[in-house]
N, C-alpha and C. Protein backbone atom coordinates (compact mmCIF):
# COMPACT_ATOMS: atom_id res chain seq x y z
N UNK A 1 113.05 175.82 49.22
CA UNK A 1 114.39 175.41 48.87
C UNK A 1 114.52 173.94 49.21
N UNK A 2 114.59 173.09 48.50
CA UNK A 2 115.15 171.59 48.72
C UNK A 2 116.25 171.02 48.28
N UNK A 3 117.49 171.25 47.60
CA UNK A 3 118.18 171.10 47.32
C UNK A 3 119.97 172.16 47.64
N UNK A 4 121.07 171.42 47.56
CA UNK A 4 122.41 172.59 47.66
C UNK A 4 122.35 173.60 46.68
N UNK A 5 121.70 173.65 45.56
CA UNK A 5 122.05 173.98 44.68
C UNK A 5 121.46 175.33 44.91
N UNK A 6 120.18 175.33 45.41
CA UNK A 6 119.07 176.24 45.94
C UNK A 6 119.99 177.47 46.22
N UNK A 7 120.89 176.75 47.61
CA UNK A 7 121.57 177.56 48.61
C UNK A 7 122.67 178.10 47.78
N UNK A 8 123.65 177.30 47.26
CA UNK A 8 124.48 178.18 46.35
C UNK A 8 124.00 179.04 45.59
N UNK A 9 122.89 178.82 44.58
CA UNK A 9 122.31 179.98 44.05
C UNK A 9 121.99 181.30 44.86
N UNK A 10 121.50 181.01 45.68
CA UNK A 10 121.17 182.23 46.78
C UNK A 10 122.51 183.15 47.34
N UNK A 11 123.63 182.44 47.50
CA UNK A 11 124.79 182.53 48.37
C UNK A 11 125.44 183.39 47.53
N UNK A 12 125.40 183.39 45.35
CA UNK A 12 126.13 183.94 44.74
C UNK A 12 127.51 184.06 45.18
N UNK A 13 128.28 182.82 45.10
CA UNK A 13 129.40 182.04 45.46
C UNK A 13 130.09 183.04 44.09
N UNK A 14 131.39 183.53 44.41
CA UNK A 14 132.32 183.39 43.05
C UNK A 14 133.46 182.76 43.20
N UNK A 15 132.89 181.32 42.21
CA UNK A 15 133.49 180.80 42.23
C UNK A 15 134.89 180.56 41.92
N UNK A 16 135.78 181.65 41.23
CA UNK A 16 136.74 181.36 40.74
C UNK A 16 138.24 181.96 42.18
N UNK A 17 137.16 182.14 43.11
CA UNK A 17 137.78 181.76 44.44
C UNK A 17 138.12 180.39 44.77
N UNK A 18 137.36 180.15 44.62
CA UNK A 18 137.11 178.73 45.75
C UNK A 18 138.21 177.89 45.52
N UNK A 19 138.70 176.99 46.72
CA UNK A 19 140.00 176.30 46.53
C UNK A 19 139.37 174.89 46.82
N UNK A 20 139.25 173.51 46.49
CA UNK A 20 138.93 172.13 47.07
C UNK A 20 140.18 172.11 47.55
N UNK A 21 140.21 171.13 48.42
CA UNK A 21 141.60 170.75 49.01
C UNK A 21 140.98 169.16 49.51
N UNK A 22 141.69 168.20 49.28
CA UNK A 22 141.12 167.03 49.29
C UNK A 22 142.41 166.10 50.16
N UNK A 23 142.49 165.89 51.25
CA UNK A 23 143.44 165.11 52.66
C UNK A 23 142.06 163.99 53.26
N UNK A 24 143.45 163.12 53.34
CA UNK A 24 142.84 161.90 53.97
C UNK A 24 143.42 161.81 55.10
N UNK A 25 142.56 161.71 56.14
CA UNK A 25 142.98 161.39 57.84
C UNK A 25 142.10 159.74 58.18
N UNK A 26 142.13 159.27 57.07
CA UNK A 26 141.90 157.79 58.09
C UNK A 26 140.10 157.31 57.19
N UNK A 27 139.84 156.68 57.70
CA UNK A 27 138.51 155.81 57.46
C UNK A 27 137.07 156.60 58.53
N UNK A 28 136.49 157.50 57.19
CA UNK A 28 135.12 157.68 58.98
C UNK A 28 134.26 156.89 59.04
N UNK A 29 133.32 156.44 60.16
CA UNK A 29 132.86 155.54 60.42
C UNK A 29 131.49 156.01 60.36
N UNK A 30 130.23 155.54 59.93
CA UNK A 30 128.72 156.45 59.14
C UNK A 30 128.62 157.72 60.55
N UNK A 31 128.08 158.58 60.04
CA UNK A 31 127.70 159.50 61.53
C UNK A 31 126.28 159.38 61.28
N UNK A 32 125.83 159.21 62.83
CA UNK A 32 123.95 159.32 62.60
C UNK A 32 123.95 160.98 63.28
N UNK A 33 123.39 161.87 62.31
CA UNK A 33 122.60 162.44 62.69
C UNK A 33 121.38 163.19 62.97
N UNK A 34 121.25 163.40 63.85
CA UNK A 34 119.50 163.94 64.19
C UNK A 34 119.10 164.82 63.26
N UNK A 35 119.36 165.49 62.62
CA UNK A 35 118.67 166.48 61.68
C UNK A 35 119.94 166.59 60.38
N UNK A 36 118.47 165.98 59.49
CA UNK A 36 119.07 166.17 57.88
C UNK A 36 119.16 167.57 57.04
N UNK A 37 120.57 167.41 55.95
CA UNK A 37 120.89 168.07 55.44
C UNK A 37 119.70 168.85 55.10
N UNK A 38 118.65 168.41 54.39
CA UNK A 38 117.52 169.27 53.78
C UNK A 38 117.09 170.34 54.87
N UNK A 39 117.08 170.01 56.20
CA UNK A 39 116.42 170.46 57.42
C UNK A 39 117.48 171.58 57.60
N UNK A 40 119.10 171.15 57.78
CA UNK A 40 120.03 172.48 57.80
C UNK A 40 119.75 173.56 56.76
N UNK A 41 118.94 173.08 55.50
CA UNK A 41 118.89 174.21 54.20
C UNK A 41 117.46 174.98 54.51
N UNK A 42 116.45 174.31 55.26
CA UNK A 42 115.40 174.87 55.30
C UNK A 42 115.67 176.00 56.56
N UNK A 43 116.36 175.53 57.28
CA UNK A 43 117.14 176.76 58.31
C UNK A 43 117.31 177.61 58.10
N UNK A 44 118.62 177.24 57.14
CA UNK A 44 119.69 178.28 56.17
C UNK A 44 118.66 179.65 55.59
N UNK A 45 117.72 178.98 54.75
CA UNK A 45 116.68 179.91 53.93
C UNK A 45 115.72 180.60 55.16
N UNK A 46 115.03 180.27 55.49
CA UNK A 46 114.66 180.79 56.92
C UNK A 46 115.16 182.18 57.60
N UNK A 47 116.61 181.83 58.22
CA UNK A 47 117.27 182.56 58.54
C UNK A 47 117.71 184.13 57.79
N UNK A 48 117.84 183.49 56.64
CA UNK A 48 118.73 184.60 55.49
C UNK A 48 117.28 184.92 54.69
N UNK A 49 115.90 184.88 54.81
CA UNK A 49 114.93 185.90 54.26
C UNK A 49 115.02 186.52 55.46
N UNK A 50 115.34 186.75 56.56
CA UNK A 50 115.36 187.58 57.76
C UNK A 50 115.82 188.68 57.50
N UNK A 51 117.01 188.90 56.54
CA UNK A 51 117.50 189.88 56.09
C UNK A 51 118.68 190.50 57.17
N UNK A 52 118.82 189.96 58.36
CA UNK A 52 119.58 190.82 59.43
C UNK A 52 120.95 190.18 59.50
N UNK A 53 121.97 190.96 59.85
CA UNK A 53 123.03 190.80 60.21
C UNK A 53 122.83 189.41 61.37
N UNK A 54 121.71 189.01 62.15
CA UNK A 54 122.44 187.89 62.95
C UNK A 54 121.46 186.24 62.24
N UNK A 55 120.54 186.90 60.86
CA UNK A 55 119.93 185.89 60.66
C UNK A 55 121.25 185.23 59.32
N UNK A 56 121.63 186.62 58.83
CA UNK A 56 123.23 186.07 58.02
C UNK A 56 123.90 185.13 58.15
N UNK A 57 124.24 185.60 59.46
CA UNK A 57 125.00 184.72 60.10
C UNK A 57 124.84 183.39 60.22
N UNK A 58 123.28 183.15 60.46
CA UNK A 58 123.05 181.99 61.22
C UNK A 58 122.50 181.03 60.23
N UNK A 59 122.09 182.06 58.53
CA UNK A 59 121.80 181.37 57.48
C UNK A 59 123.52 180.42 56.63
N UNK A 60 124.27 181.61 56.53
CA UNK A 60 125.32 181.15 56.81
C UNK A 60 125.91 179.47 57.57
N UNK A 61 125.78 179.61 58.72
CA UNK A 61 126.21 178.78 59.48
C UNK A 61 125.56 177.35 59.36
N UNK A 62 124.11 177.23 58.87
CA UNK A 62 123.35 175.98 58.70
C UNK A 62 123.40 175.60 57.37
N UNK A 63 124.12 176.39 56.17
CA UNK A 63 124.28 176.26 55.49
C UNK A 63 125.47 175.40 55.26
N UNK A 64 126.51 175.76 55.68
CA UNK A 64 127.59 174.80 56.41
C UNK A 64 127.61 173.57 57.01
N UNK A 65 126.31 173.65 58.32
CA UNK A 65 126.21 172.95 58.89
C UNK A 65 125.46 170.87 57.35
N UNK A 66 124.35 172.18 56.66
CA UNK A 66 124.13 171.28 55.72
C UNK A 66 124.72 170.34 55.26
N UNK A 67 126.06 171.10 54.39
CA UNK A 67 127.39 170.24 54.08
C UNK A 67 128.18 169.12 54.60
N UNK A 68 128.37 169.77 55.69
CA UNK A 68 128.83 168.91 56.84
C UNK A 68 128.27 167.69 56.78
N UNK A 69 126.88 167.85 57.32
CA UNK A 69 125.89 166.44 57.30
C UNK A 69 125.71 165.69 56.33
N UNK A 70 125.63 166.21 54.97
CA UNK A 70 125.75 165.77 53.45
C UNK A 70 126.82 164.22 53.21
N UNK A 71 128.00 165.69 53.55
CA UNK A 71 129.57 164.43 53.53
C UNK A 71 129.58 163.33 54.34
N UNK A 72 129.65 163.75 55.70
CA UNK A 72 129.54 162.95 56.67
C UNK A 72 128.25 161.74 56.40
N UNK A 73 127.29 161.65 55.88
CA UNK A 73 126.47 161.05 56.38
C UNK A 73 126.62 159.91 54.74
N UNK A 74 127.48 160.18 53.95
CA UNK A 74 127.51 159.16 52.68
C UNK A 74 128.77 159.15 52.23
């Protein structure tokens, strides 16, 4: 998996949930961080071929975490 797109495919998102919501709180300033988005997705996948309720979770969660780092970091 190298890409978001990977992970959404996998995630089978329906989309006609999903809400954007787009608020501005100010100017962010670059964030450095230690481990790149690609690295949260190689997690993500990792985790969630585990198949278990706590690798879900945790595929889940770096999957997120991905995003996070994505925005933040451009």
């Amino acid at each position: 998996m190298n890409d978001l797109s990977d992970c959404i495919r996998l995630a089978e998102i329906e989309w006609s949930y999903v809400e954007i919501k787009v608020e501005h709180y100010g100017t962010l300033n670059t964030i450095t961080f230690q481990v790149s988005p690609s690295r949260f997705l190689e997690l993500a996948y990792t985790d969630f071929r585990l198949g278990t309720e706590d690798g879900l979770i945790n595929s889940l969660t770096n999957a997120k975490r991905a995003i996070d780092c994505q925005i933040d970091t451009y």
